[in-house]
Protein backbone atom coordinates (compact mmCIF):
# COMPACT_ATOMS: atom_id res chain seq x y z
CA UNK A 1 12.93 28.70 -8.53
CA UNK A 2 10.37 26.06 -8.22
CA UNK A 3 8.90 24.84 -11.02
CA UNK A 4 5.57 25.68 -12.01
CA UNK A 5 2.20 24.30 -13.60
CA UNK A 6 1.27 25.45 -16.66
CA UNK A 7 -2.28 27.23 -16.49
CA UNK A 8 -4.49 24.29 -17.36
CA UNK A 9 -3.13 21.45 -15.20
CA UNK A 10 -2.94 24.40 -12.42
CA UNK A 11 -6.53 25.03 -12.86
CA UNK A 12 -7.30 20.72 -12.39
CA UNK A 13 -4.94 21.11 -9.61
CA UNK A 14 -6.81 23.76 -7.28
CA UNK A 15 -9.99 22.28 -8.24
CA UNK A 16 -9.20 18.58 -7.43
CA UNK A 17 -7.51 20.13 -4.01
CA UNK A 18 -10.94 22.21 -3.12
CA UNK A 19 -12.86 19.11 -3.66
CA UNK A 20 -10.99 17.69 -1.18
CA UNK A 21 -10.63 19.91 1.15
CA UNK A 22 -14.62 20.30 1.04
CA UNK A 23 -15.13 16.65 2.02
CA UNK A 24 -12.38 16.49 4.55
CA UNK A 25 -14.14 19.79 6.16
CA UNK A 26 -17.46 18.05 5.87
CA UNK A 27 -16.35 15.22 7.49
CA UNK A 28 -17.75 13.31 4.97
CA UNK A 29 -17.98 9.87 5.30
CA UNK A 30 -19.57 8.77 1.83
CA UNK A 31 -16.69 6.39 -0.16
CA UNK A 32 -15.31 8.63 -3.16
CA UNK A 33 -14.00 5.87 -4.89
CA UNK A 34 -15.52 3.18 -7.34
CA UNK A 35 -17.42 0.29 -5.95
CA UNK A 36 -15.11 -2.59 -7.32
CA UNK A 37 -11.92 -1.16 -5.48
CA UNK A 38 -10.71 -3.54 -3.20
CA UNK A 39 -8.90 -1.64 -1.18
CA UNK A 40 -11.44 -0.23 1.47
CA UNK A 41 -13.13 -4.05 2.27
CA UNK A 42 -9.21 -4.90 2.94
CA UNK A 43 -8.57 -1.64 5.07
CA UNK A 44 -11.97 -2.27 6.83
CA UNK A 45 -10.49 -5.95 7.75
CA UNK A 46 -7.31 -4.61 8.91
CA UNK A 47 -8.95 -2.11 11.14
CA UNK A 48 -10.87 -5.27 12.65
CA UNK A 49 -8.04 -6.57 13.42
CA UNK A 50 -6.14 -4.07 15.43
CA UNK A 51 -9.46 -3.64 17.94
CA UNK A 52 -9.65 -7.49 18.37
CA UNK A 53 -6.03 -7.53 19.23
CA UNK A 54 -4.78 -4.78 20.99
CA UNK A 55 -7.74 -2.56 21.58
CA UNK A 56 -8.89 -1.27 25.12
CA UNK A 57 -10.64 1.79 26.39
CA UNK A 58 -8.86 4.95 24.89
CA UNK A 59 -5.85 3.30 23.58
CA UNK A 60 -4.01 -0.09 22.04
CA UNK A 61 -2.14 -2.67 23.76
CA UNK A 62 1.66 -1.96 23.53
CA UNK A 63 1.63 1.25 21.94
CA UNK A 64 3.74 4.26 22.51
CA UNK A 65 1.73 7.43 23.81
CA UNK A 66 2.39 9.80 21.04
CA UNK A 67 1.67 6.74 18.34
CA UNK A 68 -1.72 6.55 20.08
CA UNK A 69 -2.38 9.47 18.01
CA UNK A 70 -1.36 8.78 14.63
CA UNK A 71 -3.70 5.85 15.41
CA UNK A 72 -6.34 8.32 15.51
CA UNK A 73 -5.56 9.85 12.75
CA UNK A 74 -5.76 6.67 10.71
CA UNK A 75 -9.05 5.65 11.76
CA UNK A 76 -10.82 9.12 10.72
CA UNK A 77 -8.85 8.36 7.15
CA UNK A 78 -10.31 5.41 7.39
CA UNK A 79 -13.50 6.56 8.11
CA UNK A 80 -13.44 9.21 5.30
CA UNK A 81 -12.36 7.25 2.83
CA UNK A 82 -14.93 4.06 3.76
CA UNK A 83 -17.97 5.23 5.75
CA UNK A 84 -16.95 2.39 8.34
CA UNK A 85 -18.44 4.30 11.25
CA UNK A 86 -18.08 1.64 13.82
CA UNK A 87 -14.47 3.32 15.37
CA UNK A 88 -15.87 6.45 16.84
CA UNK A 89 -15.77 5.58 20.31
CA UNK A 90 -12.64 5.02 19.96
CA UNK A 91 -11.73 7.92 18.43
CA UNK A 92 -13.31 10.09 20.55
CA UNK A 93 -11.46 8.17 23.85
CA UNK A 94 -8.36 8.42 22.56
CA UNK A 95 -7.85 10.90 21.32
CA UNK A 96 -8.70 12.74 24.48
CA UNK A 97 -5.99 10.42 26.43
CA UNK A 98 -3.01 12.56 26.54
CA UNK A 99 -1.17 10.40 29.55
CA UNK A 100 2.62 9.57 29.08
CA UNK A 101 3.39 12.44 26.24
CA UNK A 102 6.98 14.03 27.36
CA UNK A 103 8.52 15.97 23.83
CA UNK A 104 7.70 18.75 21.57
CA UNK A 105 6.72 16.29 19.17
CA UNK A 106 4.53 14.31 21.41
CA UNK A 107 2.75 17.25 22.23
CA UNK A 108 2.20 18.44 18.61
CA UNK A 109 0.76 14.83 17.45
CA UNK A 110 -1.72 15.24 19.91
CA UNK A 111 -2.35 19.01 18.86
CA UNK A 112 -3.03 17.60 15.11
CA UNK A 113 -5.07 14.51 16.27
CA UNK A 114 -7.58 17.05 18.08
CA UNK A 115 -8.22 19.35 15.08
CA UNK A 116 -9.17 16.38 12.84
CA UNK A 117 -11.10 14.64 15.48
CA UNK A 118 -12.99 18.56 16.29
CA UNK A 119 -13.37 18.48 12.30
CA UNK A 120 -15.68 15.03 12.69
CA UNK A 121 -17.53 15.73 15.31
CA UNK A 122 -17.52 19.75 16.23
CA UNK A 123 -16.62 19.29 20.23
CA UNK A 124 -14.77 22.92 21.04
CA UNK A 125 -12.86 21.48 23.56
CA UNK A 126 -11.12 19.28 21.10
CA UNK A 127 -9.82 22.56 19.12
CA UNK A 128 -9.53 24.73 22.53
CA UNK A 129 -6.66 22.14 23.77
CA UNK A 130 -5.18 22.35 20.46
CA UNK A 131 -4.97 25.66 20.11
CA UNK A 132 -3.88 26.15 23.78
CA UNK A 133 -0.85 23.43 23.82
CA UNK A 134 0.32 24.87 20.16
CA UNK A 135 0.39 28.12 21.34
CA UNK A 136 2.60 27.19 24.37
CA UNK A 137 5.00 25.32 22.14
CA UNK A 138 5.48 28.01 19.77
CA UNK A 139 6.21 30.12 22.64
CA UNK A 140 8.15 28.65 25.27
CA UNK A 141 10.36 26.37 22.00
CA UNK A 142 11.11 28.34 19.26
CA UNK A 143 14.43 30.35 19.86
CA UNK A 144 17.10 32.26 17.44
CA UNK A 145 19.40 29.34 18.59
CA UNK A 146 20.42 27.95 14.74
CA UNK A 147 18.47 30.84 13.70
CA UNK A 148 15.41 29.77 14.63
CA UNK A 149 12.96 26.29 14.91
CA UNK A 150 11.78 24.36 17.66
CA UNK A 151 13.44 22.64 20.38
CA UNK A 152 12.54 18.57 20.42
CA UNK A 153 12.91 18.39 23.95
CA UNK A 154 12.11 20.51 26.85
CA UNK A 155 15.73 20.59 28.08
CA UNK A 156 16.77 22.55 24.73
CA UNK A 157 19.35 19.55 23.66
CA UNK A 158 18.37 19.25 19.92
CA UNK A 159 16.56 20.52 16.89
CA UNK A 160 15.53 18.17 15.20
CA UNK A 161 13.35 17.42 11.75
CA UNK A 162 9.98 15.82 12.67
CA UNK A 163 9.45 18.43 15.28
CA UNK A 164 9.80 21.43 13.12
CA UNK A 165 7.88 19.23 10.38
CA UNK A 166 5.02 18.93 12.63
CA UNK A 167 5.07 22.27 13.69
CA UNK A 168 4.52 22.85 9.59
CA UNK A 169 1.92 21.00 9.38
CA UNK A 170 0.00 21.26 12.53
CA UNK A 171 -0.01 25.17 11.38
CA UNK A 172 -1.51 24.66 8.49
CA UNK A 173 -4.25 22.64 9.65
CA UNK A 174 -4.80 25.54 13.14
CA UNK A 175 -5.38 27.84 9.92
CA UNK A 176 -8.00 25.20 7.94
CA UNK A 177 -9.55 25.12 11.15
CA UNK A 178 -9.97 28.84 11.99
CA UNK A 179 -8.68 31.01 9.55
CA UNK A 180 -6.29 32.93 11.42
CA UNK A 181 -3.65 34.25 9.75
CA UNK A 182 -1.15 33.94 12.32
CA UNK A 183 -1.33 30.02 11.40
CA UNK A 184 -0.38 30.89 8.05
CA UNK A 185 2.44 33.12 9.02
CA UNK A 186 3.79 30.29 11.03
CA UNK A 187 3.48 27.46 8.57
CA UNK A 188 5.07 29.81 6.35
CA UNK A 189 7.96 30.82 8.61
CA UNK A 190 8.69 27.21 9.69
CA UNK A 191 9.48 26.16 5.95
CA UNK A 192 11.61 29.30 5.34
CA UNK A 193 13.62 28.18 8.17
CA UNK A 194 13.67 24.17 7.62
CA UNK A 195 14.45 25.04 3.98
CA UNK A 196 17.60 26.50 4.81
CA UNK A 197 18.34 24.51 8.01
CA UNK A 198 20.53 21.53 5.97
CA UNK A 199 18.54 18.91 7.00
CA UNK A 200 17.94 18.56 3.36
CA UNK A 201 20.32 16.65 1.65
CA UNK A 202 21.54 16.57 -2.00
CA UNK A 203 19.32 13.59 -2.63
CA UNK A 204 16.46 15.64 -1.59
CA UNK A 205 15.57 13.64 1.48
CA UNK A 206 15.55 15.04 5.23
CA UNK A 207 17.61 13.15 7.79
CA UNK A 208 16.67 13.12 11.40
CA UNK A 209 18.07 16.83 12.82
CA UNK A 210 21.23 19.31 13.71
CA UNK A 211 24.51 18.95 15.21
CA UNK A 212 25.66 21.19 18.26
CA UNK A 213 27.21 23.24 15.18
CA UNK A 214 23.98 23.29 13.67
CA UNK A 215 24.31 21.85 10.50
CA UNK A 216 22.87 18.75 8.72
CA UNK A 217 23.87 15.74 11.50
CA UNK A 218 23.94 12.63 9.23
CA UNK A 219 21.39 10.71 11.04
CA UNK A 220 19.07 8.48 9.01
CA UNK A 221 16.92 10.09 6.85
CA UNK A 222 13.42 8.24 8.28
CA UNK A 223 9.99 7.39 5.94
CA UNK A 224 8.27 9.49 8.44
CA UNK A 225 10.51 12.50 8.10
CA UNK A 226 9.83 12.62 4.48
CA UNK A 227 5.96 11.84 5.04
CA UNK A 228 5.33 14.88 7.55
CA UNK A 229 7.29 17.10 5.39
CA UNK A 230 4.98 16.15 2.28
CA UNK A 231 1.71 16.65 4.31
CA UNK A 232 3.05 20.56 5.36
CA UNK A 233 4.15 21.53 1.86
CA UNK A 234 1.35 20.01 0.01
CA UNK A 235 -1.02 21.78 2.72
CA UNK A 236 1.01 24.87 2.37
CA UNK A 237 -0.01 24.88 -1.64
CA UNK A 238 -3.74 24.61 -0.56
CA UNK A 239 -3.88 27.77 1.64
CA UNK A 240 -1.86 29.89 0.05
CA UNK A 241 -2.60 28.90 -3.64
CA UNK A 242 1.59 28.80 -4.78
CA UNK A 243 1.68 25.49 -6.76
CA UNK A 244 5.03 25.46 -5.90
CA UNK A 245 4.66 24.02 -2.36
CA UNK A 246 2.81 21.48 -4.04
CA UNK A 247 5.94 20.99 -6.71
CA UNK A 248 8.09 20.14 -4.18
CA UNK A 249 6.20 17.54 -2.47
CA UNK A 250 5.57 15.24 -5.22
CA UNK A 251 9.60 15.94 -5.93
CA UNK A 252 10.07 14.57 -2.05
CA UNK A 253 7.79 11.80 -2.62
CA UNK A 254 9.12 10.33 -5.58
CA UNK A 255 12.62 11.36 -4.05
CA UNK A 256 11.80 8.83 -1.08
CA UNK A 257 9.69 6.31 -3.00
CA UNK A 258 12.74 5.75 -5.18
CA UNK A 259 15.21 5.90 -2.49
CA UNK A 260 13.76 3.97 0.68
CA UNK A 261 12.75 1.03 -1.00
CA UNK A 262 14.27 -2.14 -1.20
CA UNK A 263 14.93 -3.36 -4.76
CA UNK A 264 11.55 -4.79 -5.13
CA UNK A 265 10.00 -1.40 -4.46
CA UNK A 266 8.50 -2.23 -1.26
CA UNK A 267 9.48 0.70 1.65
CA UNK A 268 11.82 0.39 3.79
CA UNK A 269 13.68 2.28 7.01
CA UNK A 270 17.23 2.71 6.04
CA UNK A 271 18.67 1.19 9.46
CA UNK A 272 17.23 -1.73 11.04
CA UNK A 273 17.28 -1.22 14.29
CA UNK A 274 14.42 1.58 14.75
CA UNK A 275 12.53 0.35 17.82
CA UNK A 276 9.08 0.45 18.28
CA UNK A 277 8.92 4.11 17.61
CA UNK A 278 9.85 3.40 14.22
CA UNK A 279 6.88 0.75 13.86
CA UNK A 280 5.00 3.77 13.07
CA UNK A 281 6.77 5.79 10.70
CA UNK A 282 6.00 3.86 7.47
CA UNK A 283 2.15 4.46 8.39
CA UNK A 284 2.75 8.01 8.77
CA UNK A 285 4.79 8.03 5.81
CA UNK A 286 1.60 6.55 3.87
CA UNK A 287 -1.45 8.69 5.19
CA UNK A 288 0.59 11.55 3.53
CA UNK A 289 1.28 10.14 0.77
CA UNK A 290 -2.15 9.09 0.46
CA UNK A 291 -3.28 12.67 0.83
CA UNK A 292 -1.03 14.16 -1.73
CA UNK A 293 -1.73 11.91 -4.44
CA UNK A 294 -5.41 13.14 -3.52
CA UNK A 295 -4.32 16.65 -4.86
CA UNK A 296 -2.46 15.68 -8.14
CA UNK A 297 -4.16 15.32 -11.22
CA UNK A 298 -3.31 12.25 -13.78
CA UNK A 299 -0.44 11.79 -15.41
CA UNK A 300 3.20 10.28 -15.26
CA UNK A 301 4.48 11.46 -11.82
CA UNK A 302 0.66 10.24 -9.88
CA UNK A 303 0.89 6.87 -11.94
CA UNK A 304 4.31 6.22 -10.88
CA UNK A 305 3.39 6.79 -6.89
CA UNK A 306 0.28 5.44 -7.37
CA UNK A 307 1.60 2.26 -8.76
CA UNK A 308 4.29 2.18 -6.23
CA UNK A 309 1.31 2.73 -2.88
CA UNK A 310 -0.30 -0.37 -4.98
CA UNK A 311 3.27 -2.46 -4.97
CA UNK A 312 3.22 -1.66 -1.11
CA UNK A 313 -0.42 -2.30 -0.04
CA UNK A 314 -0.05 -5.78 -1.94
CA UNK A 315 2.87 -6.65 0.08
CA UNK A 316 0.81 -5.72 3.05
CA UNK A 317 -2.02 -7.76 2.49
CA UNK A 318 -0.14 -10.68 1.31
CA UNK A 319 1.90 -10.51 4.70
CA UNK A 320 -1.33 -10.80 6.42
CA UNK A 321 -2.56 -13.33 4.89
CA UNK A 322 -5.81 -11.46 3.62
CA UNK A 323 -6.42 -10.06 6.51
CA UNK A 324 -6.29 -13.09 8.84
CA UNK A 325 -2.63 -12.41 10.61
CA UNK A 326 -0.82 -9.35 11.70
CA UNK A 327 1.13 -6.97 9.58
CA UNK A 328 4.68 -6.72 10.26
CA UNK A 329 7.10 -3.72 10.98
CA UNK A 330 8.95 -4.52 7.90
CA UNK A 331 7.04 -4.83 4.75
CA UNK A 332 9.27 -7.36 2.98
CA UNK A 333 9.83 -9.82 5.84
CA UNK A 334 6.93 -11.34 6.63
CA UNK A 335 8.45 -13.11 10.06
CA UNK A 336 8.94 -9.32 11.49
CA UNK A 337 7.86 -7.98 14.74
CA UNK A 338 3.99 -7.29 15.29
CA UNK A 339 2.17 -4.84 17.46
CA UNK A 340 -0.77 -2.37 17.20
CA UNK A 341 1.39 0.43 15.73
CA UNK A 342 2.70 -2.14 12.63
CA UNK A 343 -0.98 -2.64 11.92
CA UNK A 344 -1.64 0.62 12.47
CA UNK A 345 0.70 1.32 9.18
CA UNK A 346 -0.45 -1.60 7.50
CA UNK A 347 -4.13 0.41 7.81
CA UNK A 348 -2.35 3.97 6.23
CA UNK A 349 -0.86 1.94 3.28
CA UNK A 350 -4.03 0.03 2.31
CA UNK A 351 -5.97 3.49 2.94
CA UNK A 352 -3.73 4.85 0.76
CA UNK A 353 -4.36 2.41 -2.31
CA UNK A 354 -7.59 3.88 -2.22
CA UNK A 355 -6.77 6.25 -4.57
């Protein structure tokens, strides 16, 4: 059984999590932190940078279509959490560039992206495609084969984690969005079954998918597996009030905070050949984390992560040289490979240290 909150820290809990659930809603974009924290002036530099880089019209230089979207994502965090309204434009552009998506995941990044973007600036269209390309996942992927989740790919050849995590998380955010229960039911339904698909390992961490005998395929167990995974469950606490969703996310996070890092507590993918796909999944792995530690009230667990988002961001900004040189796909080697979607995560970490 999960473990619970006792009645008082419960109480902090919801109210800290409908606080910020209000301003995300709102679209707020008044800074909720103190005026001396560094950490938005270094996110707003950061952001610079990408634009005079590798921005164009609706997209970034050398990026990989469904990373186009977790771009968004980051800039209306960034937005939120500064009040640097300068990015809109390119918000709105791209997130309404859906060229070159091919997977179930692709499509569900983009299905996200468009609720948050319809959250900032009310355009039904936004949440009309989302709702429309969700719905046709849902219906045309998810089978009994493996007793149940969705299909990665639209030739049926593997279930996988990040698609079924999405499909978590993009649920709960259909149902912040309109209230339909059906949302719920699905967000709900896609944990039961992820819970019990093996992809869970005994160190608590999720590893990439299923075998042909679907069970637990030893793959590498990814920062952005874990990060998508904490978003759902810690969203799952918020609409359905069970603390225990929320439990098990902070257990995930510190379970991948202490386990992907390198010694020196800086993050790291556990292979090292991840491609440029992987560029991105530290970033993703930080706007999550970010979020959660939104939701938790003070004490040992929140100091630990937030002292260990804080370890990270530093490394970060002292790999770009305040701001003046790119941030790297690998945190703790500052000679590693640059593009728009290693900034990009550069961005989510230093958003994250926030606070």
């Amino acid at each position: 059984m999960p473990l619970r909150m006792p009645a008082m820290r419960r109480l902090r809990w919801m109210a800290r999590r409908l606080l910020a659930g209000a301003l995300l809603l709102q679209g707020t974009t008044v800074p909720v932190h103190a005026e001396d924290n560094p950490w938005p002036g270094r996110a707003r530099t950061a952001v610079d940078y990408l634009d005079r880089t590798w921005g164009k019209p609706g997209d970034w230089d050398g990026i990989e279509p469904w990373q186009r979207f977790v771009v968004v994502d980051a800039l209306i965090d960034h937005e939120r959490r500064t009040g640097d309204r300068r990015w809109g434009r390119q918000v709105d552009a791209a997130v309404r560039n859906r060229s070159g998506l091919a997977l179930n995941d692709d499509a569900l990044w983009a299905v996200i992206a468009s609720v948050h973007a319809w959250q900032r600036d009310g355009d039904p269209a936004l949440l009309a495609y989302a709702i429309k390309s969700y719905g046709e996942i849902v219906a045309d992927y998810w089978d009994d084969h493996c007793g149940g989740g969705l299909w990665w790919d639209p030739a049926r050849t593997y279930k996988n984690a990040i698609t079924n995590e999405l499909l978590i998380y993009a649920s709960n955010q259909l149902y912040l969005a309109t209230g339909q229960a059906s949302y719920r039911d699905w967000a709900q339904r896609g944990w039961a079954w992820f819970e019990q698909s093996s992809m869970i390992g005994a160190d608590g961490l999720v590893n990439d998918g299923l075998d042909s005998n679907c069970r637990n395929n030893g793959q590498p167990r990814f920062t952005y597996n874990q990060g998508v995974l904490i978003g759902g469950l810690s969203d799952l606490a918020r609409i359905t009030g069970d603390a225990g969703y929320h439990d098990r996310a902070v257990r995930l996070a510190l379970a991948a905070t202490r386990g992907l890092s390198t010694p020196q507590g800086i993050l790291r993918e556990p292979v090292d050949a991840i491609g440029s796909d992987g560029w991105m999944f530290k970033g993703i792995f930080a706007y999550h984390l970010g979020h959660l530690l939104e939701t938790m009230p003070e004490g040992p667990e929140r100091a630990e992560l937030m002292g260990w988002v804080r370890a990270n961001a530093d490394a970060v900004w002292r790999m770009s040289a305040s701001g003046t040189r790119a941030i790297g796909s690998d945190w703790s080697d500052s000679a590693s490979a640059t593009g728009a979607a290693t900034q990009a995560s550069g961005i989510d970490i230093l958003l994250a240290a926030t606070g």
